[in-house]
C-alpha atoms as a PDB file:
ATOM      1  CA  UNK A   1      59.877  -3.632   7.235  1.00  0.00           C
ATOM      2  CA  UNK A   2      57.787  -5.117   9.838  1.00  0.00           C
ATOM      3  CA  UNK A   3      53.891  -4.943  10.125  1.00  0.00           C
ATOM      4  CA  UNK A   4      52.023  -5.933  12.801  1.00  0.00           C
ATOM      5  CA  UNK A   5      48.822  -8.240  11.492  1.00  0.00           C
ATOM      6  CA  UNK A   6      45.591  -6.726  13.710  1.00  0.00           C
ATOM      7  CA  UNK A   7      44.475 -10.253  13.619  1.00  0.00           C
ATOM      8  CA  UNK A   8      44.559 -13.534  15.566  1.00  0.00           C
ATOM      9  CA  UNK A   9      43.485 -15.476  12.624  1.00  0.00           C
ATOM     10  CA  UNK A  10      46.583 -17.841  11.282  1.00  0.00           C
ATOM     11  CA  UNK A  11      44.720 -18.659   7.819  1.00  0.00           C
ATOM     12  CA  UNK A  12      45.079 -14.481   7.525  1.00  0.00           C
ATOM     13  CA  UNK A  13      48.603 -14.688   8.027  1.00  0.00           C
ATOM     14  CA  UNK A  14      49.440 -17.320   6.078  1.00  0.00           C
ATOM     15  CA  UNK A  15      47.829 -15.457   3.216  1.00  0.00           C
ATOM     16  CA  UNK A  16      49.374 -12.569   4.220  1.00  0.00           C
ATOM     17  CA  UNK A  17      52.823 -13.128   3.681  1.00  0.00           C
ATOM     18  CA  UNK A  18      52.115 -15.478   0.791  1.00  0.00           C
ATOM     19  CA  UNK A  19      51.629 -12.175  -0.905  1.00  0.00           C
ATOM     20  CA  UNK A  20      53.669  -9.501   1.091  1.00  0.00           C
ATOM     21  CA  UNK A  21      56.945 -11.368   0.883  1.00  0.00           C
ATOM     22  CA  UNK A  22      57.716 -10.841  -2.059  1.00  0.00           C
ATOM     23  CA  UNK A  23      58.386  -7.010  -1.027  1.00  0.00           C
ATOM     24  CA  UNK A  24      60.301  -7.643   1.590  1.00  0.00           C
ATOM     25  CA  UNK A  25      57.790  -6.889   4.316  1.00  0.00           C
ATOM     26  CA  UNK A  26      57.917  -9.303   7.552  1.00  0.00           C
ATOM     27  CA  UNK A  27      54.416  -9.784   8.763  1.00  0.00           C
ATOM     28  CA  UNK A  28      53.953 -10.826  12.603  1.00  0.00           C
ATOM     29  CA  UNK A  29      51.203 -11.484  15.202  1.00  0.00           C
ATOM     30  CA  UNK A  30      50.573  -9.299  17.711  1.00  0.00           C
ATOM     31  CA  UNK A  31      51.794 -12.007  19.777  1.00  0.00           C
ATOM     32  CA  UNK A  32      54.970 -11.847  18.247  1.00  0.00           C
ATOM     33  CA  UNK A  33      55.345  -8.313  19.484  1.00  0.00           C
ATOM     34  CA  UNK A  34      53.580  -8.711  23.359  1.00  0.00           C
ATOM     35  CA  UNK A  35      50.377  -7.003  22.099  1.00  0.00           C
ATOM     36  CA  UNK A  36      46.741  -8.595  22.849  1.00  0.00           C
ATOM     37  CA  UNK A  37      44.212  -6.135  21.222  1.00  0.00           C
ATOM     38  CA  UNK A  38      39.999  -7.190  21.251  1.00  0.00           C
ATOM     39  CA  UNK A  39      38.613  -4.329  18.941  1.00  0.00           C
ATOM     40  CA  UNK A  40      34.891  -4.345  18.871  1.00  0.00           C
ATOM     41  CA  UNK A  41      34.042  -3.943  15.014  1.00  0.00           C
ATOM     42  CA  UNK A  42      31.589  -0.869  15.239  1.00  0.00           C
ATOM     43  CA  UNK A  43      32.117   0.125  12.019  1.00  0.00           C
ATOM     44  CA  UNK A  44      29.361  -0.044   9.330  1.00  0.00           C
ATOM     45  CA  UNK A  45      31.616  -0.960   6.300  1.00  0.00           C
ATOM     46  CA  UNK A  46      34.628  -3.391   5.925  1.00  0.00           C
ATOM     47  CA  UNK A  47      36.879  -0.274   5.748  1.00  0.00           C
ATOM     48  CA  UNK A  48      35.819   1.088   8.665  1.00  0.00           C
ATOM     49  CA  UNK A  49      36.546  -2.012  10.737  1.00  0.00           C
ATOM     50  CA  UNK A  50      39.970  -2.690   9.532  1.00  0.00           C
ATOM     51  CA  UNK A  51      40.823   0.809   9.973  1.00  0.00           C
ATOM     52  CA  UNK A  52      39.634   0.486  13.544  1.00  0.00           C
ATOM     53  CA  UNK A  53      41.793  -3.173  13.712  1.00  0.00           C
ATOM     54  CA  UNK A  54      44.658  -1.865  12.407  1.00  0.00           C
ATOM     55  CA  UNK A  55      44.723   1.382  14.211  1.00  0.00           C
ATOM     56  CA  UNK A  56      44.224   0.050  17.705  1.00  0.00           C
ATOM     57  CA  UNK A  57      47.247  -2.278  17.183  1.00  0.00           C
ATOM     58  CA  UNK A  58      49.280   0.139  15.906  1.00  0.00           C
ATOM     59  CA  UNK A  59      48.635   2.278  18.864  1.00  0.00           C
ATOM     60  CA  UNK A  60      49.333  -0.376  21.359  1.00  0.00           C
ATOM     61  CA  UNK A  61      52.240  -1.650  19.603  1.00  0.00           C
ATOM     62  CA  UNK A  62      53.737   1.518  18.359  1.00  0.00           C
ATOM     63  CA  UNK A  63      54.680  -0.197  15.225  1.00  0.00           C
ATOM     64  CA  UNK A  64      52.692  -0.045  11.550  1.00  0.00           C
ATOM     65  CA  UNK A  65      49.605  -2.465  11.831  1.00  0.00           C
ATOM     66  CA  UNK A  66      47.854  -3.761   9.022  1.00  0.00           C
ATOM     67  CA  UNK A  67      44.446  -5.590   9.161  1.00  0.00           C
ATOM     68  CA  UNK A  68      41.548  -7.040   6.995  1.00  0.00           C
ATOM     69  CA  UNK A  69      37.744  -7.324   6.969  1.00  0.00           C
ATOM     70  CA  UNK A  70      36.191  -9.436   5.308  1.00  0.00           C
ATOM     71  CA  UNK A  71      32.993 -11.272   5.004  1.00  0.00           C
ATOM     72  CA  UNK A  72      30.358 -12.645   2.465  1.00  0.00           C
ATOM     73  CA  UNK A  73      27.525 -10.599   0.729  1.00  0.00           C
ATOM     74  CA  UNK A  74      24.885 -12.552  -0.502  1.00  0.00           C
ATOM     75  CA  UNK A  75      22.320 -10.691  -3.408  1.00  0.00           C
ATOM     76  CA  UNK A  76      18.976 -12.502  -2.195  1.00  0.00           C
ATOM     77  CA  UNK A  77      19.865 -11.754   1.701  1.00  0.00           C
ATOM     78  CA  UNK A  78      20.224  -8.009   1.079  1.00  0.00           C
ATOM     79  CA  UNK A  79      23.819  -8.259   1.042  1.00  0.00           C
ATOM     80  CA  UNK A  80      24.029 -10.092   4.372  1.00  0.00           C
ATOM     81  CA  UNK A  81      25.781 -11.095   6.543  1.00  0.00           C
ATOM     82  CA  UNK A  82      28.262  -8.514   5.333  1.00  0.00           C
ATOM     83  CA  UNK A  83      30.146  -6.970   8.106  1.00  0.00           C
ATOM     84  CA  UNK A  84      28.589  -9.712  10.297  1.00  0.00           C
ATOM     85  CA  UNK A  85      29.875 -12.502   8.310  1.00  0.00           C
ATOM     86  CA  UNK A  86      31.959 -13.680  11.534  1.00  0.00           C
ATOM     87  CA  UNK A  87      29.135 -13.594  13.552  1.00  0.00           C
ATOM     88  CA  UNK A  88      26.533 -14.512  11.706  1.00  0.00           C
ATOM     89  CA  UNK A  89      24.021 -16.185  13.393  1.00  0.00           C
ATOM     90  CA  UNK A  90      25.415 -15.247  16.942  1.00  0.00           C
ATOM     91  CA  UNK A  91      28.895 -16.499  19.136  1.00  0.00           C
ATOM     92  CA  UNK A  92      27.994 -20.326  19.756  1.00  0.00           C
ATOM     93  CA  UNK A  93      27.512 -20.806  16.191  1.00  0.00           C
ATOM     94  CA  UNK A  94      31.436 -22.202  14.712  1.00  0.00           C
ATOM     95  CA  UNK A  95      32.222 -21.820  10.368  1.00  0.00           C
ATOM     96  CA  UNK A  96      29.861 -24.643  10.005  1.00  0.00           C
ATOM     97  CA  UNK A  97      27.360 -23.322  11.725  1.00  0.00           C
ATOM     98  CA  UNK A  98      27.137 -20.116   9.785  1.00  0.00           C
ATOM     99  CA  UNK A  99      27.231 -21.930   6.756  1.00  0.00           C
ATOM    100  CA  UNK A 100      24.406 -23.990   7.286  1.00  0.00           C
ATOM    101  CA  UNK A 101      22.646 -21.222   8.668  1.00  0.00           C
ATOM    102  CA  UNK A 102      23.248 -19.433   5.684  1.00  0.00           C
ATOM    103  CA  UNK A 103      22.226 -22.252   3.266  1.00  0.00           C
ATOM    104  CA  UNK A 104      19.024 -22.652   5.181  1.00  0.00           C
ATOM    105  CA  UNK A 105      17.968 -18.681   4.962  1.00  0.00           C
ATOM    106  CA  UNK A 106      18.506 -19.081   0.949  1.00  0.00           C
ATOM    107  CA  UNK A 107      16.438 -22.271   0.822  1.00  0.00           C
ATOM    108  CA  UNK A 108      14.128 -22.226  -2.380  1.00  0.00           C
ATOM    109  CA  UNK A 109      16.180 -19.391  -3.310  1.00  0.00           C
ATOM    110  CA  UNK A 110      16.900 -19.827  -7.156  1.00  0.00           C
ATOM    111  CA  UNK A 111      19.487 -16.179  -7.095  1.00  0.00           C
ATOM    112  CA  UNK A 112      22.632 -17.436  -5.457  1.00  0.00           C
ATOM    113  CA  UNK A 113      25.115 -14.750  -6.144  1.00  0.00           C
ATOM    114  CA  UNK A 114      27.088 -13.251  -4.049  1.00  0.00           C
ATOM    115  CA  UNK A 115      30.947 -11.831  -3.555  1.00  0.00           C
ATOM    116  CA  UNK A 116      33.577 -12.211  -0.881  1.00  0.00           C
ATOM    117  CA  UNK A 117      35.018  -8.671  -0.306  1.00  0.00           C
ATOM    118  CA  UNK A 118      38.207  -7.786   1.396  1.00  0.00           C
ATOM    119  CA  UNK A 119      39.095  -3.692   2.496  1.00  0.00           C
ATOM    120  CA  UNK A 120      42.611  -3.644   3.735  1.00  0.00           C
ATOM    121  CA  UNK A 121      43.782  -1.022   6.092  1.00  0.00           C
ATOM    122  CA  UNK A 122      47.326  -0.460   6.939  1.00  0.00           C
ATOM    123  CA  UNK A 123      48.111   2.026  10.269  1.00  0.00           C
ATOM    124  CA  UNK A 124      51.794   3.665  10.536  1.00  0.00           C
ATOM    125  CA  UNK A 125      52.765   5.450  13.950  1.00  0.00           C
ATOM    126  CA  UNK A 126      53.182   9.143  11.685  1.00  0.00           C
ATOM    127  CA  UNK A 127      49.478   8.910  10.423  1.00  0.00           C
ATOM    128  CA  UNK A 128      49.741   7.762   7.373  1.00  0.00           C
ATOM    129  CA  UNK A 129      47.595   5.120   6.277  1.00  0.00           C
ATOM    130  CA  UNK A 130      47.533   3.250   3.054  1.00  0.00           C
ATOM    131  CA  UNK A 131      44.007   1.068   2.108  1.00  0.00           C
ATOM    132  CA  UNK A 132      43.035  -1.438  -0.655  1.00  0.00           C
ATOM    133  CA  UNK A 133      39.602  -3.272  -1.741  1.00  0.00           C
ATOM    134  CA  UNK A 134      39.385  -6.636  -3.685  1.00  0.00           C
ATOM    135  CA  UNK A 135      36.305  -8.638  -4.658  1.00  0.00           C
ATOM    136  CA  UNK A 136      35.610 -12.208  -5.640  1.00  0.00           C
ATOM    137  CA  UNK A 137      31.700 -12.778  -7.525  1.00  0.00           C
ATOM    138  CA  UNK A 138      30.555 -16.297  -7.081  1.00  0.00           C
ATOM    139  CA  UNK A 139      27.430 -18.084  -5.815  1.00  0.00           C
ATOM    140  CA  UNK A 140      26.451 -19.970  -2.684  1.00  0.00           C
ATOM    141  CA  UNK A 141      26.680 -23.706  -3.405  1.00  0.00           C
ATOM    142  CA  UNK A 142      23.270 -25.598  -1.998  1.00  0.00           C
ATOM    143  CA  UNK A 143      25.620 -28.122  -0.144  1.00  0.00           C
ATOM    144  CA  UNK A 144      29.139 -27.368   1.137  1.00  0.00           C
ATOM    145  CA  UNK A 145      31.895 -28.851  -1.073  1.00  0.00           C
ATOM    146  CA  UNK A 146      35.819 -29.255  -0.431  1.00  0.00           C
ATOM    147  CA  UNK A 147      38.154 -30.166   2.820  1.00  0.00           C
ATOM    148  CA  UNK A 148      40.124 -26.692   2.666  1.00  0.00           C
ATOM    149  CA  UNK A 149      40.054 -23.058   3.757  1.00  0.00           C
ATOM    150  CA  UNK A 150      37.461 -21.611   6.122  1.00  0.00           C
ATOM    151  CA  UNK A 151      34.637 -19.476   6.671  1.00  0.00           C
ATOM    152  CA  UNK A 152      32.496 -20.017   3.907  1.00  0.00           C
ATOM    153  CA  UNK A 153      34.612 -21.268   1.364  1.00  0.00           C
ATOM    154  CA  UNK A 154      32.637 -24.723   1.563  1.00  0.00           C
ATOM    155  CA  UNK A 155      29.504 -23.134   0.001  1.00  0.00           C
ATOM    156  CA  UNK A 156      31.193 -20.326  -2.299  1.00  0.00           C
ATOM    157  CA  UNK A 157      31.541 -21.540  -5.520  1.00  0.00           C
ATOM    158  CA  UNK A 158      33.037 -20.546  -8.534  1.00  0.00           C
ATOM    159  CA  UNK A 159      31.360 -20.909 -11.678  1.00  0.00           C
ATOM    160  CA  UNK A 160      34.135 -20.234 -13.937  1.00  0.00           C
ATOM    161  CA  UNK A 161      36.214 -22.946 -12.007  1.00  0.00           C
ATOM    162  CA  UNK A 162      33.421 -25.075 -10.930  1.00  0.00           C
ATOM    163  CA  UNK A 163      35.030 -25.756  -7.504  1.00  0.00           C
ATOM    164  CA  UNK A 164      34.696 -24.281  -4.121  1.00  0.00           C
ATOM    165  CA  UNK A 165      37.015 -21.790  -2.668  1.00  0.00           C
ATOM    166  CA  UNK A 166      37.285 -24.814  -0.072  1.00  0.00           C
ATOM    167  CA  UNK A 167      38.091 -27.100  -3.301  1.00  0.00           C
ATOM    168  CA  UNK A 168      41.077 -24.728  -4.545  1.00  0.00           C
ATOM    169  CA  UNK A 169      44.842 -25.118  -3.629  1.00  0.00           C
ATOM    170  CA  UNK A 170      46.238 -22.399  -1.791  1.00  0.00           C
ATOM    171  CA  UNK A 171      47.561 -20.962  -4.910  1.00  0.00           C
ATOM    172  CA  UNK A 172      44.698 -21.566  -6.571  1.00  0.00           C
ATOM    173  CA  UNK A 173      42.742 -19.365  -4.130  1.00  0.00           C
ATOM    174  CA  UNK A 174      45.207 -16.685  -3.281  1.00  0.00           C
ATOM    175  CA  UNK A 175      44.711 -16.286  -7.724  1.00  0.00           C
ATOM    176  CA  UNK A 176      41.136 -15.578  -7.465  1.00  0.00           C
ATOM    177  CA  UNK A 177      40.310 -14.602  -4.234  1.00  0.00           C
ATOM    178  CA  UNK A 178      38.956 -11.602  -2.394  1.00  0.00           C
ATOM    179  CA  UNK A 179      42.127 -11.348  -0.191  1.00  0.00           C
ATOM    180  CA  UNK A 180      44.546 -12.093  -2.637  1.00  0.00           C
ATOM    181  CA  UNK A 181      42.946  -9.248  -4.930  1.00  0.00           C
ATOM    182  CA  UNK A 182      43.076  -6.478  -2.237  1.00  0.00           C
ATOM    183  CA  UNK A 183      46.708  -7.276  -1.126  1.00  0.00           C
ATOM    184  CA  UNK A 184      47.891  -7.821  -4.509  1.00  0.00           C
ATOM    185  CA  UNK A 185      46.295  -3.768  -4.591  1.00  0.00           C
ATOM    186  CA  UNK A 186      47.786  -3.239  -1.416  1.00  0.00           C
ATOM    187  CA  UNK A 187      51.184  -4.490  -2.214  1.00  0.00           C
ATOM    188  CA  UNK A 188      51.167  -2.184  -5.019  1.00  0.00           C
ATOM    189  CA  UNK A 189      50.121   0.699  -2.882  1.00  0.00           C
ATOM    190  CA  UNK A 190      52.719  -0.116  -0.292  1.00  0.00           C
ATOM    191  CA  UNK A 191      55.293   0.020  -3.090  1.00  0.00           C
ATOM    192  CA  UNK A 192      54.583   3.265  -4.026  1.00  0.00           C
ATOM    193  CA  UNK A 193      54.203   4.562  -0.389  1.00  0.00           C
ATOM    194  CA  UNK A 194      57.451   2.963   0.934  1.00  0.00           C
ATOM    195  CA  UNK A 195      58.992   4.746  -2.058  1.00  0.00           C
ATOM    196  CA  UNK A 196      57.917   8.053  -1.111  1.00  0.00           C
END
């Protein structure tokens, strides 16, 4: 089975079929399938945007679609930036930006917690749609730490681990993370759905 990743994010799809492989599923970019979607994320709630991502590229490819929204929710800030995580702080600001940004609106802050959340959404042409959620509590390091990932993952840290998610190995992240808990929920979902 193919899906379609509503996404032009390679560090996604890497992650992606980490994960999905193992059921046999073949994720691809819309690239891959002469599709070139820009979705404007109206939606209020993570699930609500990757329904809307994954929806509008299965429309214009005609094939199942599958997307992801994520961001960072941060206790002291209200749960911001949320939905906005990708734009926090406005377009000419790059990951490092918005992590700087978001150190210096938590300065003198002594509550750092927060969670990474993940809603996946996955479209097929009949209507059917299957969805999964996964969380990852932490706190926002007061410096970024580690060479690896992106986003955020400088400043999130891990208690439990005492690293970074930019500090963890692949596998070491996809373990723990946000991502790798709602597809590891997904995958089970899709299971039972491609069952059906």
């Amino acid at each position: 089975m193919k899906l379609v990743l509503a996404s032009k994010n390679a560090h996604k799809l890497v992650e992606m079929r980490d994960i999905l492989s193992q059921l046999g599923v073949e994720v691809v970019l819309e690239s891959d399938v002469g599709v070139d979607v820009d979705v404007e994320e109206t939606g209020t709630t993570f699930e609500e945007n990757a329904f809307l991502k994954a929806h509008a590229v299965m429309e214009a490819s005609g094939l199942p679609a599958i997307a992801d929204d994520s961001g960072l929710c941060v206790d002291a800030l209200g749960g911001a930036p949320g939905v906005y995580s990708a734009r926090y702080g406005g377009p000419e600001l790059d990951d490092a930006g918005r992590y700087r940004l978001l150190l210096e609106n938590l300065r003198g802050q002594l509550d750092r917690r927060g969670k990474f959340v993940s809603a996946i959404c996955c479209c097929f042409p009949n209507g059917d749609r299957v969805e999964a959620r996964g969380e990852c509590p932490g706190t926002i390091a007061y410096a970024p730490m580690g060479e690896g990932g992106f986003g955020y993952d400088p400043v999130f840290f891990l208690p439990g681990l005492k690293k970074t998610f930019a500090q963890l190995t692949p596998e070491e992240k996809n373990a723990v993370s946000h991502r790798g808990a709602a597809l590891r929920a997904f995958r089970e979902k899709l299971e039972v759905y491609l069952k059906k």
